[in-house]
PDB file of N, CA and C in Angstrom:
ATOM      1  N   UNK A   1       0.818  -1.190   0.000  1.00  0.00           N
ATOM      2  CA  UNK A   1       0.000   0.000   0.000  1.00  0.00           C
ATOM      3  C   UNK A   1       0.867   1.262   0.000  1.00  0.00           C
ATOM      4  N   UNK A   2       1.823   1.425   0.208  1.00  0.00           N
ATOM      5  CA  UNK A   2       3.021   2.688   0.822  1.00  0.00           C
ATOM      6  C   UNK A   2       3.352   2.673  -0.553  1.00  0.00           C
ATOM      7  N   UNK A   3       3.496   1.581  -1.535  1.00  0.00           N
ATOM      8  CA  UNK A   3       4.182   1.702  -2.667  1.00  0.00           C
ATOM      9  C   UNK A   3       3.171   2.759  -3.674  1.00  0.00           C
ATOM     10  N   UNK A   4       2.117   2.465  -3.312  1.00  0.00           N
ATOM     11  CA  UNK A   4       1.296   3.385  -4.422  1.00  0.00           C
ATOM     12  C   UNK A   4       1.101   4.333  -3.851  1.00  0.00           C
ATOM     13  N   UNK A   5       1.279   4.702  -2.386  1.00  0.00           N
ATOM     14  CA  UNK A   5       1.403   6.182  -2.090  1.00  0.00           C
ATOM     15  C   UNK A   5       2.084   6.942  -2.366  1.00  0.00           C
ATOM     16  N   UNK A   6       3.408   6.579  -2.430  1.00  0.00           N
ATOM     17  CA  UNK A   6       5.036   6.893  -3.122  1.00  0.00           C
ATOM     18  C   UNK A   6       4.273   7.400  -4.672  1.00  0.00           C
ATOM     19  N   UNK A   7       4.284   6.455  -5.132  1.00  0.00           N
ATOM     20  CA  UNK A   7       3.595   6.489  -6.521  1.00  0.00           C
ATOM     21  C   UNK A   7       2.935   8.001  -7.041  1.00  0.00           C
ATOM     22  N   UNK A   8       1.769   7.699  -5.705  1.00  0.00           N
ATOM     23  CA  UNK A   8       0.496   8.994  -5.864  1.00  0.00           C
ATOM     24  C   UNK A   8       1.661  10.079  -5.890  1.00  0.00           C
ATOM     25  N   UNK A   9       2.156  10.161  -4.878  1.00  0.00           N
ATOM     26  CA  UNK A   9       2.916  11.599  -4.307  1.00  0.00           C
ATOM     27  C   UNK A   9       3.953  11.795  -5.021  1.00  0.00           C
ATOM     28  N   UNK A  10       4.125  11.087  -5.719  1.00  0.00           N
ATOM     29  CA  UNK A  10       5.348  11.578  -7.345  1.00  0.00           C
ATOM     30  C   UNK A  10       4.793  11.750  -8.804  1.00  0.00           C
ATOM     31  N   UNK A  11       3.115  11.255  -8.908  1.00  0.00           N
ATOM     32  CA  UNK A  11       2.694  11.927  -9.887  1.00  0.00           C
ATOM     33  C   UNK A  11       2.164  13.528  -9.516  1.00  0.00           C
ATOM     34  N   UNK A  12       1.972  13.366  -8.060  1.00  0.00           N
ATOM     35  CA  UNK A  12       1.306  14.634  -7.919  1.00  0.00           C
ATOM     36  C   UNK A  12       2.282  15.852  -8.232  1.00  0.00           C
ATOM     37  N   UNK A  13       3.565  15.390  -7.548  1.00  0.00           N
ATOM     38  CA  UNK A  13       4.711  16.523  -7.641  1.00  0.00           C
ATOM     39  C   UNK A  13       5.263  16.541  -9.535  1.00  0.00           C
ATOM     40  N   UNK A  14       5.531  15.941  -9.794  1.00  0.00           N
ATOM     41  CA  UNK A  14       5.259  16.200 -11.133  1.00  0.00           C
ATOM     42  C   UNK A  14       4.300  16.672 -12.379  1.00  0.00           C
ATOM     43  N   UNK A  15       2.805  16.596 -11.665  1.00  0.00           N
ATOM     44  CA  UNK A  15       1.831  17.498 -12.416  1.00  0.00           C
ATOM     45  C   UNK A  15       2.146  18.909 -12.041  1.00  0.00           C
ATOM     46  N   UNK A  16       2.593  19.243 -10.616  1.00  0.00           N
ATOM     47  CA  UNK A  16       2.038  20.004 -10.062  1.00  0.00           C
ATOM     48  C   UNK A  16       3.567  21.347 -10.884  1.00  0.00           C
ATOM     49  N   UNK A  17       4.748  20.387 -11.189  1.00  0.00           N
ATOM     50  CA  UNK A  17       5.746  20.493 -11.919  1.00  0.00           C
ATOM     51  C   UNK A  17       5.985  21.330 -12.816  1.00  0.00           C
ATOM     52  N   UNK A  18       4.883  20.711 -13.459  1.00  0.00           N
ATOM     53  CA  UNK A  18       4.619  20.593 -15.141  1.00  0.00           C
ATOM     54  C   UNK A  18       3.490  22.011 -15.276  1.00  0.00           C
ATOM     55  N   UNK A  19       2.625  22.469 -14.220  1.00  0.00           N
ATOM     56  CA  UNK A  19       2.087  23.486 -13.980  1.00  0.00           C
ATOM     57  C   UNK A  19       2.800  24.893 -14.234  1.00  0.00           C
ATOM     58  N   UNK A  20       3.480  24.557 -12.528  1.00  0.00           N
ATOM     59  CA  UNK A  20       3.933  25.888 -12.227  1.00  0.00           C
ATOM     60  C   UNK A  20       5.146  26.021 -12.705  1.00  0.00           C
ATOM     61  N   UNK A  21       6.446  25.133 -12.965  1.00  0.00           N
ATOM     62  CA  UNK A  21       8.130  25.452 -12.666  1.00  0.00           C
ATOM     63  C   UNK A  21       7.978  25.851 -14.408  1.00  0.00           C
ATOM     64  N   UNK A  22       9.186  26.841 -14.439  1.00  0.00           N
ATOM     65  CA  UNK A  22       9.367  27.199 -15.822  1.00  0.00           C
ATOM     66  C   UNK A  22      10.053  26.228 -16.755  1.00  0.00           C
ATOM     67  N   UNK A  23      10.235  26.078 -18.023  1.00  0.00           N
ATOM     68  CA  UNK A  23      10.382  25.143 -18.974  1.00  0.00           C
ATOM     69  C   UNK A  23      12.152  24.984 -18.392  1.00  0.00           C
ATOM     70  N   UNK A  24      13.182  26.063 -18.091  1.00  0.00           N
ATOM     71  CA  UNK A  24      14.353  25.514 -17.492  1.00  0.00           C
ATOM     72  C   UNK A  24      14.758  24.359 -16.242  1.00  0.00           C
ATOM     73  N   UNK A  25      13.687  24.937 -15.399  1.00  0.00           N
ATOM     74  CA  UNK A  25      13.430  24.247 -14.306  1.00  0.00           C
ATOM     75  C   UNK A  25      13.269  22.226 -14.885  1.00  0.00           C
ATOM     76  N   UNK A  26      11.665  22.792 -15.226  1.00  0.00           N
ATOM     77  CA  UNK A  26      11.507  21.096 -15.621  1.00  0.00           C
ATOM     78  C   UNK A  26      12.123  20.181 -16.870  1.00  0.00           C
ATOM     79  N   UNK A  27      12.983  20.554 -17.403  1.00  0.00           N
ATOM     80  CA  UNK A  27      14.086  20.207 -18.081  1.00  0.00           C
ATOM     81  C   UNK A  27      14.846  19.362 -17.222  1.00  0.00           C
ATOM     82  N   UNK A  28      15.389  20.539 -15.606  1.00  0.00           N
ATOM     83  CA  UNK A  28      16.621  20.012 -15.032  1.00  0.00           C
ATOM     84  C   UNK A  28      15.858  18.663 -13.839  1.00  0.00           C
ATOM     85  N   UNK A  29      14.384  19.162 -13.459  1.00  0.00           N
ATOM     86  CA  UNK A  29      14.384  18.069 -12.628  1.00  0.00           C
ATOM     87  C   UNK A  29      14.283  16.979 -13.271  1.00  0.00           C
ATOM     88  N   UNK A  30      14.014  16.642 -14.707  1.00  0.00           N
ATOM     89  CA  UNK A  30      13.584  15.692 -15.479  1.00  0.00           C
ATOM     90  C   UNK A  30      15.083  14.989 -15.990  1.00  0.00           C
ATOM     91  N   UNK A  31      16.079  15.742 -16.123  1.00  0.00           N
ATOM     92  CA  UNK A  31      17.588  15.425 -16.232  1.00  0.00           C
ATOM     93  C   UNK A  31      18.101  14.716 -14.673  1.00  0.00           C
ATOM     94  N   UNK A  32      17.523  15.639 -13.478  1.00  0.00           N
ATOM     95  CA  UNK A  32      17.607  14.388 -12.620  1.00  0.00           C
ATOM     96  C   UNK A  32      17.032  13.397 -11.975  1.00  0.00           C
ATOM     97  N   UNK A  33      15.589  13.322 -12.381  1.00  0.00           N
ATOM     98  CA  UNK A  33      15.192  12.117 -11.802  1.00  0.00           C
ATOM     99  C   UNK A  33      14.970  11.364 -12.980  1.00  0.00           C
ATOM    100  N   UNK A  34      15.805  11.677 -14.484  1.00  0.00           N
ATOM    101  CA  UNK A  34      16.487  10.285 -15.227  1.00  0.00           C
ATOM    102  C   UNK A  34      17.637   9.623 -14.287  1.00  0.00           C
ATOM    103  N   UNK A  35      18.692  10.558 -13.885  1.00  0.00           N
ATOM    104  CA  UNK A  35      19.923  10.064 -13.328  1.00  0.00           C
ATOM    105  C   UNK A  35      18.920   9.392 -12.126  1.00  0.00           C
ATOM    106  N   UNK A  36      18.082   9.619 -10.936  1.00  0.00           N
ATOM    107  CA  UNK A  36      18.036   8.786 -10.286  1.00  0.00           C
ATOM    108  C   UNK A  36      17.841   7.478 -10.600  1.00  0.00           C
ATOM    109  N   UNK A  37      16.499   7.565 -11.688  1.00  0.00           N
ATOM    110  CA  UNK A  37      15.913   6.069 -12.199  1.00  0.00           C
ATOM    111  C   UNK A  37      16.376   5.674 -12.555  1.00  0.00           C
ATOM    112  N   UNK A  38      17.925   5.995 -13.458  1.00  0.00           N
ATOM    113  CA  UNK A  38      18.833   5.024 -14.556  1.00  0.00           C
ATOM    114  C   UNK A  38      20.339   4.834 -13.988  1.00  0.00           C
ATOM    115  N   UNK A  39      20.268   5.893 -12.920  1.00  0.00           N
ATOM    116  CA  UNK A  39      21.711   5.626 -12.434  1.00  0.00           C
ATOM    117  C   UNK A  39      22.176   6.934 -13.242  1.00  0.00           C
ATOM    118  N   UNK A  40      24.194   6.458 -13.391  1.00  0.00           N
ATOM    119  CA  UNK A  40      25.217   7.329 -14.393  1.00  0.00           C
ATOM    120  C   UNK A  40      26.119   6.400 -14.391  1.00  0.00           C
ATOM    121  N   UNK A  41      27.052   6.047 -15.668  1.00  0.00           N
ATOM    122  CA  UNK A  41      28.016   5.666 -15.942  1.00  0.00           C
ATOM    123  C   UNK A  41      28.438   6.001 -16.539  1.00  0.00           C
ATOM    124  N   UNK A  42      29.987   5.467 -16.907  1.00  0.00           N
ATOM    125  CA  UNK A  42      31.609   6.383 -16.802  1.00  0.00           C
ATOM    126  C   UNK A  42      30.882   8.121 -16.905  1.00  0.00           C
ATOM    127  N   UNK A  43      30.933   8.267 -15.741  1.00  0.00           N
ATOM    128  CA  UNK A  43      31.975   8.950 -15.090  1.00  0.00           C
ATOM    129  C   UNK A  43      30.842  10.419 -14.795  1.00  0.00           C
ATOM    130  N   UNK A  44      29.676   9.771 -14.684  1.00  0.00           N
ATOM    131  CA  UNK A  44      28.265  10.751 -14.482  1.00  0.00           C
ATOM    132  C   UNK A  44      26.926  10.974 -15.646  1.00  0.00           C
ATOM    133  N   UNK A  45      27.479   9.825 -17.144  1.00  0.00           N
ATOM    134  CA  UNK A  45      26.621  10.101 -18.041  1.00  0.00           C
ATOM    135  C   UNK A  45      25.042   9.131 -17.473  1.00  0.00           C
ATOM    136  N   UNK A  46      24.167  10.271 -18.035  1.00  0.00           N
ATOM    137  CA  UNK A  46      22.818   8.877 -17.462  1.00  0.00           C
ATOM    138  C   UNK A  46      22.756   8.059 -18.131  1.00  0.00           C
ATOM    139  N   UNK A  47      22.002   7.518 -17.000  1.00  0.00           N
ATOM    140  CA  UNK A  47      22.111   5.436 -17.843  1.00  0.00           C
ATOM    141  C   UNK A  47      20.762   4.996 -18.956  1.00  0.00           C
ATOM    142  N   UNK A  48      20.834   6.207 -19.460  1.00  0.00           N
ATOM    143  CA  UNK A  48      19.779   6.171 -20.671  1.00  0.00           C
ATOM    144  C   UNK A  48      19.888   7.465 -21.796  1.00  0.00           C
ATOM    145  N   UNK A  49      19.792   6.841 -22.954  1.00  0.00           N
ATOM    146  CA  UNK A  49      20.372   7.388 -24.008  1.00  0.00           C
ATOM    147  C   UNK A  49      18.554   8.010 -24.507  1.00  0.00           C
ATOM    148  N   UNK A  50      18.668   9.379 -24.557  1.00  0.00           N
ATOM    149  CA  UNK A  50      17.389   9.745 -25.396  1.00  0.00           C
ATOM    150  C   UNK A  50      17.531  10.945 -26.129  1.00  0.00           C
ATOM    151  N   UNK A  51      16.819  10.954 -27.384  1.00  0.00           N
ATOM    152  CA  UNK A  51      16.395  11.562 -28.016  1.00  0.00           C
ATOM    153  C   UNK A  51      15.966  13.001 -27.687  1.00  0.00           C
ATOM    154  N   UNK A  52      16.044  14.427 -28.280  1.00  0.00           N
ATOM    155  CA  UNK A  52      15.867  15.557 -27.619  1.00  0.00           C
ATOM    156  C   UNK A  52      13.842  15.244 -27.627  1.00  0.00           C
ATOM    157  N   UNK A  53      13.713  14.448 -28.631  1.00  0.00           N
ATOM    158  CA  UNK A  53      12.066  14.714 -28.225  1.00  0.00           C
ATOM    159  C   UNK A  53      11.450  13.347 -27.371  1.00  0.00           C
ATOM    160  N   UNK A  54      12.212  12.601 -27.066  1.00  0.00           N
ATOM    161  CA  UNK A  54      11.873  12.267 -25.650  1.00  0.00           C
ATOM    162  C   UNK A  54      11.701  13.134 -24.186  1.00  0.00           C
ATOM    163  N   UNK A  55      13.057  13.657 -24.473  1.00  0.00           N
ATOM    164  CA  UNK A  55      13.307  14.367 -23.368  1.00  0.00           C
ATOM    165  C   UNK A  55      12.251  15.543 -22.968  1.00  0.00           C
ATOM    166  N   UNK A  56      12.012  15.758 -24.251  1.00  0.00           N
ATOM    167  CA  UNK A  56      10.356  17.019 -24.114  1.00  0.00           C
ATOM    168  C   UNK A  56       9.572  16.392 -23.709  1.00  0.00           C
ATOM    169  N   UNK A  57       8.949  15.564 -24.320  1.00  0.00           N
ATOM    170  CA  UNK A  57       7.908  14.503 -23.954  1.00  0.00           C
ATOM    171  C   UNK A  57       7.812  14.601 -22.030  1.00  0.00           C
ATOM    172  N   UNK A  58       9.260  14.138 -21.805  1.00  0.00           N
ATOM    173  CA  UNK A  58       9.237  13.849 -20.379  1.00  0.00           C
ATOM    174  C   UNK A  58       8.933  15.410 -19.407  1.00  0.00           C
ATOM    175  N   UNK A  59       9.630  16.090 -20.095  1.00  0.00           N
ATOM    176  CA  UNK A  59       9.617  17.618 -18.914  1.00  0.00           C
ATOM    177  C   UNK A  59       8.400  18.008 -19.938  1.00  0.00           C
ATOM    178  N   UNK A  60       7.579  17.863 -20.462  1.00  0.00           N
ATOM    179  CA  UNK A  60       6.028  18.832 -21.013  1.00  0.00           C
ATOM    180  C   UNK A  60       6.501  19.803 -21.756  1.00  0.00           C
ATOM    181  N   UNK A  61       7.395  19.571 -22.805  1.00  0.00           N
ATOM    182  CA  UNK A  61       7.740  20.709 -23.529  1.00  0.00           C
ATOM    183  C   UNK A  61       7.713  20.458 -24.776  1.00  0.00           C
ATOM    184  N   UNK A  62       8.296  21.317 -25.770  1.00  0.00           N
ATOM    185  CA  UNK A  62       8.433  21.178 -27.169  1.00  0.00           C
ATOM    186  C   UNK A  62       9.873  20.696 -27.401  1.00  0.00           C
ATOM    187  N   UNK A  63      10.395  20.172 -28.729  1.00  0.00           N
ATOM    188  CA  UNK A  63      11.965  19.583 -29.086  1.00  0.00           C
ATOM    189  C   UNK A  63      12.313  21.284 -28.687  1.00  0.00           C
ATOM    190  N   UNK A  64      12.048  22.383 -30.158  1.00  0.00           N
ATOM    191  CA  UNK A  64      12.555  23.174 -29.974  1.00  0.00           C
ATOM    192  C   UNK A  64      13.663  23.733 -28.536  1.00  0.00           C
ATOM    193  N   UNK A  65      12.396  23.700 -27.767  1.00  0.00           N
ATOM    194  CA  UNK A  65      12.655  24.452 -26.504  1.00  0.00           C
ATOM    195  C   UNK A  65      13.552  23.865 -25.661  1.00  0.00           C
ATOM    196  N   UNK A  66      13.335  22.409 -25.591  1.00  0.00           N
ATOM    197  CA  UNK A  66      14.527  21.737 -25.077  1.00  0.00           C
ATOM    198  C   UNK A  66      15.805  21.764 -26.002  1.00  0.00           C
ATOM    199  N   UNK A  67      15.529  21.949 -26.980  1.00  0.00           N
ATOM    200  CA  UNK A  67      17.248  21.925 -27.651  1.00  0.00           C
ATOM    201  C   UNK A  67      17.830  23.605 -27.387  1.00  0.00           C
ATOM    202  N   UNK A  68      16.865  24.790 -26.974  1.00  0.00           N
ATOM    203  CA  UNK A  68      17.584  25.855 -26.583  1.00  0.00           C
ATOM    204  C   UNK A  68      17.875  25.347 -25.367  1.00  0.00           C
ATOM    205  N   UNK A  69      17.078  24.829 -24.591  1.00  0.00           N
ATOM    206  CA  UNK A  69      17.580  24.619 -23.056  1.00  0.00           C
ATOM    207  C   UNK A  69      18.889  24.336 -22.764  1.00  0.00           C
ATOM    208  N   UNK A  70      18.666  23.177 -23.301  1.00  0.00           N
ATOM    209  CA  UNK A  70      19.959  21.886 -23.472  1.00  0.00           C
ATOM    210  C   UNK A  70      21.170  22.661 -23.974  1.00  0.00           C
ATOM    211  N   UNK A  71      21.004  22.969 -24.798  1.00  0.00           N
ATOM    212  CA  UNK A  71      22.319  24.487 -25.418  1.00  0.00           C
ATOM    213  C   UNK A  71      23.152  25.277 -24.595  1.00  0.00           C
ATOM    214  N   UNK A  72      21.619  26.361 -23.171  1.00  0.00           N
ATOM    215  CA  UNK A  72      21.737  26.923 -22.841  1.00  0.00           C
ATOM    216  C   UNK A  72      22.631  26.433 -21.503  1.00  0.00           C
ATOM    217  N   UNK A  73      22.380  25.547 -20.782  1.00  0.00           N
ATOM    218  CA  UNK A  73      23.087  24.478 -20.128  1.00  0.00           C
ATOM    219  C   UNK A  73      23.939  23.918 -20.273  1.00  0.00           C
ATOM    220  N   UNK A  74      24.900  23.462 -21.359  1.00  0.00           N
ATOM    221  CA  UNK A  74      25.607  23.377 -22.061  1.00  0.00           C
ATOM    222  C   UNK A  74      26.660  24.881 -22.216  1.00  0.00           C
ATOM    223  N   UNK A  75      26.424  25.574 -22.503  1.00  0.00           N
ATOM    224  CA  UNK A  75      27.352  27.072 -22.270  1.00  0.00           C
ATOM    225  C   UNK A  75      27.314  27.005 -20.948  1.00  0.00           C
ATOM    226  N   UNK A  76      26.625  26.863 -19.858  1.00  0.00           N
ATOM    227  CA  UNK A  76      26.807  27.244 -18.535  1.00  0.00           C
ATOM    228  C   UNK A  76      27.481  26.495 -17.948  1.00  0.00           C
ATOM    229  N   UNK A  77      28.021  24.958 -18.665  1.00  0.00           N
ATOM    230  CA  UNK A  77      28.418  24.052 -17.788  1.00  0.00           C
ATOM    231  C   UNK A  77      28.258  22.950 -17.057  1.00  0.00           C
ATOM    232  N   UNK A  78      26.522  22.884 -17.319  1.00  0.00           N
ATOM    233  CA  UNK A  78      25.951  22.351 -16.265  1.00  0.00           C
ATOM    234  C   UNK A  78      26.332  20.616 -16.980  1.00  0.00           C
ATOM    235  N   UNK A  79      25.841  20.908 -17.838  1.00  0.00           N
ATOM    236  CA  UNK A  79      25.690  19.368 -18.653  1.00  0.00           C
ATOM    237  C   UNK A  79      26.822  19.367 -20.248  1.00  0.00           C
ATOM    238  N   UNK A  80      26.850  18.117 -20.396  1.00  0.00           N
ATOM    239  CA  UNK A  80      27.143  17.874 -21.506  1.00  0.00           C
ATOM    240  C   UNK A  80      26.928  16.962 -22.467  1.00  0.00           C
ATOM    241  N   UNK A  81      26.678  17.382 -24.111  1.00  0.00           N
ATOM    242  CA  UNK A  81      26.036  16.291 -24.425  1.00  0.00           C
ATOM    243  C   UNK A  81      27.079  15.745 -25.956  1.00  0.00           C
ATOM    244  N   UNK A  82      26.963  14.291 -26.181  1.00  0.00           N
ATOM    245  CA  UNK A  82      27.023  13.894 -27.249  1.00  0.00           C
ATOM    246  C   UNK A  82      26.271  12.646 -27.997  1.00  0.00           C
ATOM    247  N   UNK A  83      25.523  12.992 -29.048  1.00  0.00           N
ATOM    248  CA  UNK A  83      24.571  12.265 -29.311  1.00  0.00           C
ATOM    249  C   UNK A  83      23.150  12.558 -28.218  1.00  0.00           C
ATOM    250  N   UNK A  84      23.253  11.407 -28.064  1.00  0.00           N
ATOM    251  CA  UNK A  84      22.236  11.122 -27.084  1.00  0.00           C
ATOM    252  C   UNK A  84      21.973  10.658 -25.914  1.00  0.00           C
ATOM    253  N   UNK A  85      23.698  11.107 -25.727  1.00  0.00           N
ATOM    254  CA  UNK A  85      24.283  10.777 -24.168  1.00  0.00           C
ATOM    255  C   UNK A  85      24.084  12.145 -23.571  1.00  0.00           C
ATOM    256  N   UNK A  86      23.919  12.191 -22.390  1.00  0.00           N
ATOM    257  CA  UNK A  86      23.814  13.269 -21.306  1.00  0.00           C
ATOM    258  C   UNK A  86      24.737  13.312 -20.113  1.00  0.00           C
ATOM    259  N   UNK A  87      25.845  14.222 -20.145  1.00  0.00           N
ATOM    260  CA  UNK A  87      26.557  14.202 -18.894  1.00  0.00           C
ATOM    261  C   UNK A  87      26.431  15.436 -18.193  1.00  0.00           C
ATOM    262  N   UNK A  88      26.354  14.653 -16.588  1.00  0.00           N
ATOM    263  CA  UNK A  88      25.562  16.392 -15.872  1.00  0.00           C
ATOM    264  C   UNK A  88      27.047  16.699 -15.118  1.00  0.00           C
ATOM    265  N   UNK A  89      27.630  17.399 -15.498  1.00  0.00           N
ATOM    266  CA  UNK A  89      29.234  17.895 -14.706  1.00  0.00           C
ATOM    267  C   UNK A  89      28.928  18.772 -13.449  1.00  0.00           C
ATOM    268  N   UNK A  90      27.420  19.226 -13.445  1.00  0.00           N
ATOM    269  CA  UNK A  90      27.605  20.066 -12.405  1.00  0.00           C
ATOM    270  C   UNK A  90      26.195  19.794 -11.908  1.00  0.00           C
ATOM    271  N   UNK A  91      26.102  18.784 -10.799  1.00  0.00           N
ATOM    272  CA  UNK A  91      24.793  18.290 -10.065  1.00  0.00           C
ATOM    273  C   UNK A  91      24.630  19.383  -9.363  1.00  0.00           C
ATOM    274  N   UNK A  92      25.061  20.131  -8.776  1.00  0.00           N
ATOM    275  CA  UNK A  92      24.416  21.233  -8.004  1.00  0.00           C
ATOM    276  C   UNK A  92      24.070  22.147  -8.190  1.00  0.00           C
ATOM    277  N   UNK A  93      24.433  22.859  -9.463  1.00  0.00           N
ATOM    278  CA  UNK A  93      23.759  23.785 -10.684  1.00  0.00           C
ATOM    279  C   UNK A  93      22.496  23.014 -11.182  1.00  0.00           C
ATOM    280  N   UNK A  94      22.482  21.936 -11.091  1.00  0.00           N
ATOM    281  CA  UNK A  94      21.418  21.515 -11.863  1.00  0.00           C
ATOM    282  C   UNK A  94      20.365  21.623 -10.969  1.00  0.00           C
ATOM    283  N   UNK A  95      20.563  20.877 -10.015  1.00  0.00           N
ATOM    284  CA  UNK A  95      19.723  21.291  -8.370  1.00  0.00           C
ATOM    285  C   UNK A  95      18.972  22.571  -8.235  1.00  0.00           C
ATOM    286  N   UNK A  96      19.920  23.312  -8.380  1.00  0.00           N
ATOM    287  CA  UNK A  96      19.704  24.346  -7.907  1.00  0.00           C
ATOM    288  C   UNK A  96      18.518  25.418  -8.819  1.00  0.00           C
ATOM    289  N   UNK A  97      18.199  25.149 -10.468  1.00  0.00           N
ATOM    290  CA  UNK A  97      18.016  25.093 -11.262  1.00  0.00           C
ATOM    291  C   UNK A  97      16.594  25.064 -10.468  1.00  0.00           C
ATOM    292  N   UNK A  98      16.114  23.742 -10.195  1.00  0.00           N
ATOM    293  CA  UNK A  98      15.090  23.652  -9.778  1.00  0.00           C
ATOM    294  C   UNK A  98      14.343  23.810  -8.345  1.00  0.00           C
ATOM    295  N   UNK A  99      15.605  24.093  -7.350  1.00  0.00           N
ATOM    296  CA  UNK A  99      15.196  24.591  -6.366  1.00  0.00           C
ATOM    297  C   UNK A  99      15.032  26.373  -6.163  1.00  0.00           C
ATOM    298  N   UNK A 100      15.712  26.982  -6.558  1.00  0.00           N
ATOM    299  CA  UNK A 100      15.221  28.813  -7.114  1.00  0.00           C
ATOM    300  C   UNK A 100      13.366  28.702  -7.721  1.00  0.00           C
ATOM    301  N   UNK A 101      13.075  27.498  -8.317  1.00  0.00           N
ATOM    302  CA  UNK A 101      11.665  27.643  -8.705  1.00  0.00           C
ATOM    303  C   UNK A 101      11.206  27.254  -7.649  1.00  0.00           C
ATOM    304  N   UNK A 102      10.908  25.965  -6.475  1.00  0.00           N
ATOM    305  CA  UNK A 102      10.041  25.847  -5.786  1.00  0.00           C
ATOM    306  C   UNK A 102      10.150  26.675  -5.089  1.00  0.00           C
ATOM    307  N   UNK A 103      11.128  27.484  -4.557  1.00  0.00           N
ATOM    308  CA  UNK A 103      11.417  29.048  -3.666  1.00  0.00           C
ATOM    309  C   UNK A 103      10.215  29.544  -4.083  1.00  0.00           C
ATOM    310  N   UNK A 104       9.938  29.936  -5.736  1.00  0.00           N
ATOM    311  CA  UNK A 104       8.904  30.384  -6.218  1.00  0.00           C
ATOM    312  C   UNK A 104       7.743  30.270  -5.724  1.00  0.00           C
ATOM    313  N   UNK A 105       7.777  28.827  -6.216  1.00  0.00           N
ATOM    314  CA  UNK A 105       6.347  28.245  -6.026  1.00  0.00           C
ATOM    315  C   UNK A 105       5.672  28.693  -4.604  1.00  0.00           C
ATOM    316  N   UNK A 106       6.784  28.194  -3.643  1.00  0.00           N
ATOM    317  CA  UNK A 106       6.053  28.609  -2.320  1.00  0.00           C
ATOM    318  C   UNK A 106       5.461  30.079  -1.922  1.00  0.00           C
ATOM    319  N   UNK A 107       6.166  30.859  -2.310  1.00  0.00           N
ATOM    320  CA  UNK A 107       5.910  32.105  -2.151  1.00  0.00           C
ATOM    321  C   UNK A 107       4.219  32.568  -2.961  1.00  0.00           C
ATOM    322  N   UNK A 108       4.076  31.888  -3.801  1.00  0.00           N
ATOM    323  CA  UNK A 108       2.756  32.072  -4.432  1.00  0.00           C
ATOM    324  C   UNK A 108       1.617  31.487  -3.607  1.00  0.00           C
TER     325      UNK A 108
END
């Protein structure tokens, strides 16, 4: 029974996600709770290879917008990509990414 509560309370935080956090935001939490679900290997890449319009799919966005994202993240450092590998060099930028929005959120 706890398992589908878990369940409930991670679709909820992810609708609730997909609502309010801005398209940067849910990019990065969606970059890390791939790395949780898939892991990282050599040397921090996630343990799943996808497509930029998967990756929309997953954070509620358009390819477009994720390939500026992904870009924009990419100049900053945070991540790096080749192909359709994803390496996050800087987990706490990425974090942080999405914690400046729930700051948000709460305040609303």
């Amino acid at each position: 029974m706890m398992f589908f509560a878990s369940e409930l309370q991670e679709a909820e935080k992810k609708m609730r996600n997909m609502a309010h956090m801005p398209v940067k935001g849910r990019i990065a939490q969606a970059l890390i709770s791939l790395q949780q679900q898939f892991g990282t290997k050599d040397g921090g890449i996630i343990g799943i290879e996808l497509s930029r319009h998967d990756l929309a799919s997953f954070a509620g966005s358009t390819y477009e917008t994720v390939f500026r994202v992904i870009n924009e993240l990419v100049k900053e450092g945070i991540v790096s990509v080749n192909g359709k590998k994803i390496l996050v060099i800087n987990h706490d930028a990425l974090t942080m990414l999405t914690l400046d929005t729930n700051l948000q959120l709460q305040k609303i």
